[in-house]
Protein backbone atom coordinates (compact mmCIF):
# COMPACT_ATOMS: atom_id res chain seq x y z
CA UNK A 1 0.00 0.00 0.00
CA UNK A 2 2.93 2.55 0.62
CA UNK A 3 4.61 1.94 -2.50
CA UNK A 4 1.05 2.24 -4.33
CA UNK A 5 1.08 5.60 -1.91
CA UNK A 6 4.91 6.44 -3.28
CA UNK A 7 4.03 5.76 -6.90
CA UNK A 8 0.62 8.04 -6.93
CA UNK A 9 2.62 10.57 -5.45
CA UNK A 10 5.37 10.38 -8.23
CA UNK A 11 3.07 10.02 -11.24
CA UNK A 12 0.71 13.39 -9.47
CA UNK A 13 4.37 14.99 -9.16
CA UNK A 14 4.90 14.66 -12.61
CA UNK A 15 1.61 15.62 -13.82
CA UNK A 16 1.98 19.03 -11.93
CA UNK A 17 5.68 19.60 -13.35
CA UNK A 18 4.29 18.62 -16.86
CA UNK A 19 1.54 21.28 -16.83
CA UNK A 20 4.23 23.64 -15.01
CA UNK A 21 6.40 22.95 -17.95
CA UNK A 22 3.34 24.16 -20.48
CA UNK A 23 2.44 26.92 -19.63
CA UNK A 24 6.11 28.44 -18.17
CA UNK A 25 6.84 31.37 -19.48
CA UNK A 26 9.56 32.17 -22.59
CA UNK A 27 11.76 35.04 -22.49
CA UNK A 28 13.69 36.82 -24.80
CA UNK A 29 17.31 38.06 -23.17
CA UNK A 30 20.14 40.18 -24.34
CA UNK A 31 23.53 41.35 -22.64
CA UNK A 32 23.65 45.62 -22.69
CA UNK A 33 27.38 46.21 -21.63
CA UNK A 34 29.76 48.93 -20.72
CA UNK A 35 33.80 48.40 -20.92
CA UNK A 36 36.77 50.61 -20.62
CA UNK A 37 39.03 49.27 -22.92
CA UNK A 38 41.93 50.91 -21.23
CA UNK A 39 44.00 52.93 -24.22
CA UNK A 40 42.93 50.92 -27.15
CA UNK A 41 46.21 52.43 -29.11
CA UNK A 42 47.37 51.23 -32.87
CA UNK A 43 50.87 51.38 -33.59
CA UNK A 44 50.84 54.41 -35.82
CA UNK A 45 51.61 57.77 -34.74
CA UNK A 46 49.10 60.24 -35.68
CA UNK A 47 50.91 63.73 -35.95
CA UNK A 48 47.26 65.51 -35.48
CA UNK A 49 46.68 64.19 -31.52
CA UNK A 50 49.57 63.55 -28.65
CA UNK A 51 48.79 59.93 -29.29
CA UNK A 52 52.76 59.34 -28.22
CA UNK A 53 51.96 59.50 -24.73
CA UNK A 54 50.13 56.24 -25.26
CA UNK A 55 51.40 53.25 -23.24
CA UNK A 56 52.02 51.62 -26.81
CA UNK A 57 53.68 54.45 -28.41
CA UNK A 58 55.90 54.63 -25.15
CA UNK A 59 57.34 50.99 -25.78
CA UNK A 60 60.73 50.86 -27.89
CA UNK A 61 60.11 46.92 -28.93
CA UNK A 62 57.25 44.70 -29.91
CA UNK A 63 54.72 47.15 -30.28
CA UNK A 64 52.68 45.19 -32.30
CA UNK A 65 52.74 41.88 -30.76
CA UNK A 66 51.38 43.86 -27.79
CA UNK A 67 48.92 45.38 -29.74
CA UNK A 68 47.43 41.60 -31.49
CA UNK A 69 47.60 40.29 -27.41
CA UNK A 70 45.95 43.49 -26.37
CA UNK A 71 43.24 43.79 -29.08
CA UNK A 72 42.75 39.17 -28.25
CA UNK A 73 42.16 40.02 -24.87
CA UNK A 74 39.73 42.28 -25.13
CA UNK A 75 37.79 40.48 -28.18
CA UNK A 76 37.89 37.49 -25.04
CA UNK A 77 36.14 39.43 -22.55
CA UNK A 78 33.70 40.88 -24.43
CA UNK A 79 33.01 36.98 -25.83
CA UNK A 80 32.32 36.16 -22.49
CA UNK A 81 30.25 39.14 -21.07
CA UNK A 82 26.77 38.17 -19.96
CA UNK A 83 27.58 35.10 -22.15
CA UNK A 84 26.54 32.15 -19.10
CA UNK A 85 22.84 33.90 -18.71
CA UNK A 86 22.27 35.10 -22.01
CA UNK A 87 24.29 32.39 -24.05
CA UNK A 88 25.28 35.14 -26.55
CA UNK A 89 27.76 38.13 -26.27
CA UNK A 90 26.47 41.20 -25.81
CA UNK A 91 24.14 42.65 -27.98
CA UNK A 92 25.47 46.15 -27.30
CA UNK A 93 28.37 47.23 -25.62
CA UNK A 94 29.63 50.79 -25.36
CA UNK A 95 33.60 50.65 -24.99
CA UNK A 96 35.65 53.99 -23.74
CA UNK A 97 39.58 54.49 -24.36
CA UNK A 98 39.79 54.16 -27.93
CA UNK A 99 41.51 55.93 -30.29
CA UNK A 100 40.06 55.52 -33.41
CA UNK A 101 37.61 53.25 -35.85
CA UNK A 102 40.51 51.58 -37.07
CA UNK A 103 41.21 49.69 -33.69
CA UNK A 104 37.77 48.64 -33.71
CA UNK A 105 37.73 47.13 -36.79
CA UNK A 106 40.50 45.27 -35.84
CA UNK A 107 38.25 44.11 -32.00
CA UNK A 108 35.06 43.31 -34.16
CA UNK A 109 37.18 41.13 -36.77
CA UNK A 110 38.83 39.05 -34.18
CA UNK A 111 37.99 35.55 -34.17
CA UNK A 112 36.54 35.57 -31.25
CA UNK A 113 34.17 38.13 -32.11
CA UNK A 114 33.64 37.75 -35.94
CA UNK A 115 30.81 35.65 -36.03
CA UNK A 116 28.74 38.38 -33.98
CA UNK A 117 28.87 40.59 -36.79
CA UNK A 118 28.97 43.53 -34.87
CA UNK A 119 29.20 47.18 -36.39
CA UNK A 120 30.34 50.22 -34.97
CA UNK A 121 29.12 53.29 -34.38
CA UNK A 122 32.22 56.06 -33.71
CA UNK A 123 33.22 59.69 -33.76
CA UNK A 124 36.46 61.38 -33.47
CA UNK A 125 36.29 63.30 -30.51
CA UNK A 126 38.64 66.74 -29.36
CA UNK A 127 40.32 64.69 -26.74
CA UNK A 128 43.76 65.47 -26.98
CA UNK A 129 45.02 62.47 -26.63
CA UNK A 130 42.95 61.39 -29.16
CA UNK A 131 40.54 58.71 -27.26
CA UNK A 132 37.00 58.29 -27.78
CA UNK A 133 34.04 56.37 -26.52
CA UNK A 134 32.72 53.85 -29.06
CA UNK A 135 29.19 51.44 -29.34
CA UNK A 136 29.17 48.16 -31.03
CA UNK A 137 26.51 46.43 -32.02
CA UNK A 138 25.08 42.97 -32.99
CA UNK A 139 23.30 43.60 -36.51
CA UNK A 140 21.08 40.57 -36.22
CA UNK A 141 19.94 42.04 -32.67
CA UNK A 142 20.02 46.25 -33.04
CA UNK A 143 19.51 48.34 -35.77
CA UNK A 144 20.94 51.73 -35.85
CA UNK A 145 17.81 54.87 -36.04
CA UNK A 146 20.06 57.94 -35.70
CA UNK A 147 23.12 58.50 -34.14
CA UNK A 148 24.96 61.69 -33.05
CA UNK A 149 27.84 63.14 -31.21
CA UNK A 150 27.83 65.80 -28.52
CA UNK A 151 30.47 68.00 -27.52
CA UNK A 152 31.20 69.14 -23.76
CA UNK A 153 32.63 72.49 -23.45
CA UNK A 154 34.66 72.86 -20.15
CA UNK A 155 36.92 74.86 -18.71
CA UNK A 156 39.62 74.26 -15.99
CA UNK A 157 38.47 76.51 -12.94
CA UNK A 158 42.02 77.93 -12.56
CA UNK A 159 43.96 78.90 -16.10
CA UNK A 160 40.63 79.00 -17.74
CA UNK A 161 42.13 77.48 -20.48
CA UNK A 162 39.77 74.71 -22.68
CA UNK A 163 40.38 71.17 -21.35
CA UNK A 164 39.56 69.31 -24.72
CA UNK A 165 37.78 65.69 -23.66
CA UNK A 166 35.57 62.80 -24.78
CA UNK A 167 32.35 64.03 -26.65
CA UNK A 168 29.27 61.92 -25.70
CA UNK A 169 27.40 59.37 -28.08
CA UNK A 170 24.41 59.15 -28.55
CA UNK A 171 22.76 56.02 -30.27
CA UNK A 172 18.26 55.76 -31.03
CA UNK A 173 17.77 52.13 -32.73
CA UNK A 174 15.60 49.09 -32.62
CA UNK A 175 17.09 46.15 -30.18
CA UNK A 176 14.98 43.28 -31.73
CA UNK A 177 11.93 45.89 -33.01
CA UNK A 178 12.02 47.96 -30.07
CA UNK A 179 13.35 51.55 -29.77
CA UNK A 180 15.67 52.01 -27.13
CA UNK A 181 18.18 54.84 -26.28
CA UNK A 182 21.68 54.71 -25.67
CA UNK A 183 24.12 57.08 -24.49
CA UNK A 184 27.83 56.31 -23.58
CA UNK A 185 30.30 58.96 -21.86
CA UNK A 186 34.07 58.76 -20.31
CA UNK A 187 33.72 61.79 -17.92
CA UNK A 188 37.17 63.86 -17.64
CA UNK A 189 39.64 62.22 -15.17
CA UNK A 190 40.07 63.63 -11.65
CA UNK A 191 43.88 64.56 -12.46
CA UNK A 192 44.77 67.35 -9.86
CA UNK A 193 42.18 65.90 -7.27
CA UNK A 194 38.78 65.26 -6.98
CA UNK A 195 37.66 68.16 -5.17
CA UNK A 196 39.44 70.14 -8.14
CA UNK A 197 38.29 68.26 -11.08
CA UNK A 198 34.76 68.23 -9.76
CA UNK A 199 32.91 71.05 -11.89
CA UNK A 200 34.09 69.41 -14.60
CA UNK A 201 32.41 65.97 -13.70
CA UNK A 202 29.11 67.88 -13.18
CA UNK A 203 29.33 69.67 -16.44
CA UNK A 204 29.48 66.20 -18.24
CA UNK A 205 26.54 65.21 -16.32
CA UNK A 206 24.31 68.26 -17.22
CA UNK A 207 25.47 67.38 -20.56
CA UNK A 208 24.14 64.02 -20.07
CA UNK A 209 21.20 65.27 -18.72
CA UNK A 210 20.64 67.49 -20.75
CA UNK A 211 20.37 64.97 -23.65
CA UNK A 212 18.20 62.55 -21.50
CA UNK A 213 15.44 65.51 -21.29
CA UNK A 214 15.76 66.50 -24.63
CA UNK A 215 14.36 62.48 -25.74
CA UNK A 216 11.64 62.83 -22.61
CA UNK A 217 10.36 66.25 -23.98
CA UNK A 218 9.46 64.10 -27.32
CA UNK A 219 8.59 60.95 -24.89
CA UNK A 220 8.22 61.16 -21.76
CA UNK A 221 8.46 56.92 -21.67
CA UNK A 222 11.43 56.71 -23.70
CA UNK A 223 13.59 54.20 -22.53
CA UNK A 224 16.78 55.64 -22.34
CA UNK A 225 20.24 53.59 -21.23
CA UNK A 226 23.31 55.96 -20.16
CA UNK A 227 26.54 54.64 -19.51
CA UNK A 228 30.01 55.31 -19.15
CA UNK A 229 33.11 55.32 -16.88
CA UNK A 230 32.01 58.46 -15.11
CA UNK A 231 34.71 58.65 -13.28
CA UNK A 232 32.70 59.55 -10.00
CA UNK A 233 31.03 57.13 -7.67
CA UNK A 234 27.65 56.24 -7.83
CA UNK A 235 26.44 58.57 -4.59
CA UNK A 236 29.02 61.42 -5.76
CA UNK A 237 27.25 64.97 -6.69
CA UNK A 238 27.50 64.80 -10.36
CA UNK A 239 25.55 61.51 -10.67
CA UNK A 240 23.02 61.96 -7.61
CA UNK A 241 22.15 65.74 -7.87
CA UNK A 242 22.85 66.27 -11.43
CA UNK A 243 21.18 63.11 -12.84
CA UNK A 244 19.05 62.60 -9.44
CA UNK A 245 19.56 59.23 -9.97
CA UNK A 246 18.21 56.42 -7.14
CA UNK A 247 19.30 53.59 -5.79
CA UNK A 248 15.87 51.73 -5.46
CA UNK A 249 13.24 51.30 -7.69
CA UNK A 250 10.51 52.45 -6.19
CA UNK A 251 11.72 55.70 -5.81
CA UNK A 252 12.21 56.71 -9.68
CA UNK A 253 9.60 59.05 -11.18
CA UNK A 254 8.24 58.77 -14.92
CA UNK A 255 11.55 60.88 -15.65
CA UNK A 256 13.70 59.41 -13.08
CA UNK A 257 16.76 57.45 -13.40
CA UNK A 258 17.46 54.35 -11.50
CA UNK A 259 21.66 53.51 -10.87
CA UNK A 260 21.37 49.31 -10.01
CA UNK A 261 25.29 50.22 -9.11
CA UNK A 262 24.74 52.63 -6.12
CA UNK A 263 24.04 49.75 -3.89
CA UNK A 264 27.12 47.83 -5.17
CA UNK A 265 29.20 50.69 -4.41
CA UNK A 266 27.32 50.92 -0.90
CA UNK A 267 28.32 46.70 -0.64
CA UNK A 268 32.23 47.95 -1.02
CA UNK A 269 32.11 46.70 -4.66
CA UNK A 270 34.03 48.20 -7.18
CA UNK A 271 34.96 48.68 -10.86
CA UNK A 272 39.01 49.99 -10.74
CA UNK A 273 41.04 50.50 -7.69
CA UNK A 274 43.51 53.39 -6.55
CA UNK A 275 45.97 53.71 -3.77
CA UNK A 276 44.14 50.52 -2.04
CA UNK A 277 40.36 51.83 -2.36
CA UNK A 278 38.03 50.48 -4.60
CA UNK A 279 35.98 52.94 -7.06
CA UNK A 280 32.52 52.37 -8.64
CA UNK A 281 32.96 54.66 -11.95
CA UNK A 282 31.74 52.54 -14.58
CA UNK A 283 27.96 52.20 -14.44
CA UNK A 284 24.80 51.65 -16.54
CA UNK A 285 21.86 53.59 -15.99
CA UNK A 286 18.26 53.36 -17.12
CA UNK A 287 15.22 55.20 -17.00
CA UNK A 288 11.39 54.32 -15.34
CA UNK A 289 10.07 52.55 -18.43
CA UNK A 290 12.60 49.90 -17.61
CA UNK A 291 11.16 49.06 -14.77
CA UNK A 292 7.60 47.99 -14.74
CA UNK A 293 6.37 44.47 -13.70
CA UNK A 294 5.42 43.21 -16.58
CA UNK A 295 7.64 42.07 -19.19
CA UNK A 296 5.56 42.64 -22.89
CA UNK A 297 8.49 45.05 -23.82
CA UNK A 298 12.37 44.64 -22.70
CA UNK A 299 12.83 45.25 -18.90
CA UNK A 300 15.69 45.43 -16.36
CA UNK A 301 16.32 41.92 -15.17
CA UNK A 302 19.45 42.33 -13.38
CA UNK A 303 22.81 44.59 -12.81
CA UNK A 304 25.70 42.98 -12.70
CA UNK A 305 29.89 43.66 -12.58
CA UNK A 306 31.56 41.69 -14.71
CA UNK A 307 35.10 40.16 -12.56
CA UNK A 308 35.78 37.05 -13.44
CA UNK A 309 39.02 35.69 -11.74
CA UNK A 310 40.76 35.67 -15.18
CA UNK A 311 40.45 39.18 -15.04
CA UNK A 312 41.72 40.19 -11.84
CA UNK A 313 45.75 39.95 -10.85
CA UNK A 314 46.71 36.92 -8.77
CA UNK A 315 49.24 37.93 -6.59
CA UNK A 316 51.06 40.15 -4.93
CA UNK A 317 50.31 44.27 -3.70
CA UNK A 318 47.47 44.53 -6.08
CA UNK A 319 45.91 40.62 -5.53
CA UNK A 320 42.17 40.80 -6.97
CA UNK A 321 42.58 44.26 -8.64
CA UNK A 322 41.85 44.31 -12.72
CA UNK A 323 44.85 42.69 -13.94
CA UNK A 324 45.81 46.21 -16.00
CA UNK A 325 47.12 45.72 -19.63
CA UNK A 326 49.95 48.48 -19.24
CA UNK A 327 52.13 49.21 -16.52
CA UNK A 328 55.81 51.11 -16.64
CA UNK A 329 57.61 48.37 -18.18
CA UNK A 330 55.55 47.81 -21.16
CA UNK A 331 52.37 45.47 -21.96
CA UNK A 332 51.40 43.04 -19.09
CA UNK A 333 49.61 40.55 -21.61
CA UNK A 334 46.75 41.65 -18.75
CA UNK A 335 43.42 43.32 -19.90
CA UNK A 336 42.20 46.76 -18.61
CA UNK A 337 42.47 48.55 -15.37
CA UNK A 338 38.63 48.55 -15.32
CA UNK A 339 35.89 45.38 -15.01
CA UNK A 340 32.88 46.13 -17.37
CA UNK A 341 29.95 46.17 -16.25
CA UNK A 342 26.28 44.79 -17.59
CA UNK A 343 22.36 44.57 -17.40
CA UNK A 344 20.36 42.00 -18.57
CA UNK A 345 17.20 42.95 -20.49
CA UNK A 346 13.75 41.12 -20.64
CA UNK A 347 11.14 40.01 -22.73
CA UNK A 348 8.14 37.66 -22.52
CA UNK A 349 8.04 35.98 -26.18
CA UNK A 350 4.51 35.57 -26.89
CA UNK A 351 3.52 31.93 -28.71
């Protein structure tokens, strides 16, 4: 009689998994990534920008053996970004610390990457060392609407003199039929201090929000994606006054901005690391329309920093740092001094 008990119990357990199985839900899932590619530098000197001061340009040998290992290692991670949830690279990533199209087309045609058939969308910013910030893009998964660059005008609070940096990119396309935003930055450094370099962190992020109004004055539910090494933490003033951006959900207006990374930076997680402290400047941000309930259109599934062991240096001073590509003496045959960082995006595929 117990084994007749057992067996009932099996075949109902079955029955109830089988129906489960029916009528679980599909989804539709794609990787949205941010890396600094940590001076992404050919071999050739461009006499127009002060390209020399590159790490590459600084080496006297075997420039471009470092430069195939540099350009491999990158094409790797990207492979492998989001890759175990979403079983595909990403479908956009945004990359900073380029210097032109040319190394890009060189990362897209690696082997590792080829098969993703991913174009690029690039300007040549007034940076005077000549890097940019860059998207790439899976043509099978995003089509390109309009694109455009926009220039930040800044001034250094003492000489007064210009301080020429990365322009910000803006990208409006289709990610598998449905328009979606993207902005990538690389906010200017904080050489000669934070406290000094400040303003000039908060005029990139009136820049940036300046273009994230200018889409909500059209739609006030576009769904808008801003990222970038910002070079700030998540709870510094440019990126929680300026953008007003919060760190929970529930708290983000129709025009808000949600930042998944301010709580990661509150856990003591980080992105790069300086003088022993961890830092939180690369980040993805997204606006309200992201984060409704339901999934009919693409959603915010999860946040996520992207530091794999193989990425990280394995012993001494700087243990579990990024392993760095460049340090005085030359290439490393490491990968950048930043982890990227991703989101996951949503979407309930109807039968």
């Amino acid at each position: 009689m117990k084994s007749l008990k057992q067996l009932q119990l099996v075949l109902f357990l079955l029955l109830v998994f089988n129906m489960w199985s029916q009528e679980a839900k599909k989804f539709k899932i794609h990787t949205v990534a941010f890396y600094n590619l940590e001076n992404l530098f050919d071999t050739i000197n461009d006499v127009t920008k002060f390209d020399e001061a590159s790490p590459i340009m600084e080496m006297n040998t075997n420039r471009q053996d470092a430069y195939n290992k540099k350009v491999k290692n990158m094409a790797r991670v990207i492979a492998d970004v989001g890759a175990d949830f979403a079983k595909n690279a990403p479908a956009i990533i945004g990359v900073s610390e380029v210097e032109n199209r040319e190394v890009l087309v060189d990362l897209a045609n690696d082997p590792q990457l080829l098969d993703k058939d991913y174009g690029i969308i690039h300007y040549n910013s007034p940076d005077a060392r000549g890097i940019d910030v860059a998207l790439l893009y899976q043509k099978a998964l995003f089509t390109p609407i309009s694109t455009s660059s926009h220039e930040l005008k800044i001034y250094d609070d003492y000489t007064r003199d210009r301080v020429y940096t990365r322009d910000q990119l803006l990208v409006t396309g289709k990610l598998d039929g449905e328009i979606i935003h993207v902005i990538v930055s690389h906010w200017p450094s904080r050489s000669g201090g934070e406290a000094r370099s400040r303003s000039k962190r908060v005029a990139a992020a009136k820049l940036n929000k300046h273009i994230i109004d200018s889409l909500q004055v059209i739609d006030p539910y576009a769904k808008i994606i801003t990222m970038g090494d910002l070079n700030d933490d998540p709870t510094n003033e440019s990126v929680k006054e300026v953008l007003k951006a919060k760190a929970e959900k529930e708290e983000v207006d129709i025009k808000g901005i949600y930042n998944p990374y301010e709580n990661f930076y509150k856990d003591g997680l980080g992105t790069t690391a300086y003088r022993d402290a961890w830092s939180l400047f690369d980040q993805i941000l997204v606006t309200k329309p992201f984060l409704e309930k339901d999934f009919s259109s693409f959603r915010l599934y999860k946040a996520a920093i992207y530091n794999k062991y193989y990425l990280t240096t394995k012993r001494g001073r700087w243990k579990g740092y990024p392993f760095r590509s460049w340090s005085d003496g030359g290439f490393t045959d490491g990968f950048s001094d930043h982890f990227p960082v991703y989101i996951y995006l949503l979407r309930e595929v109807k039968e």
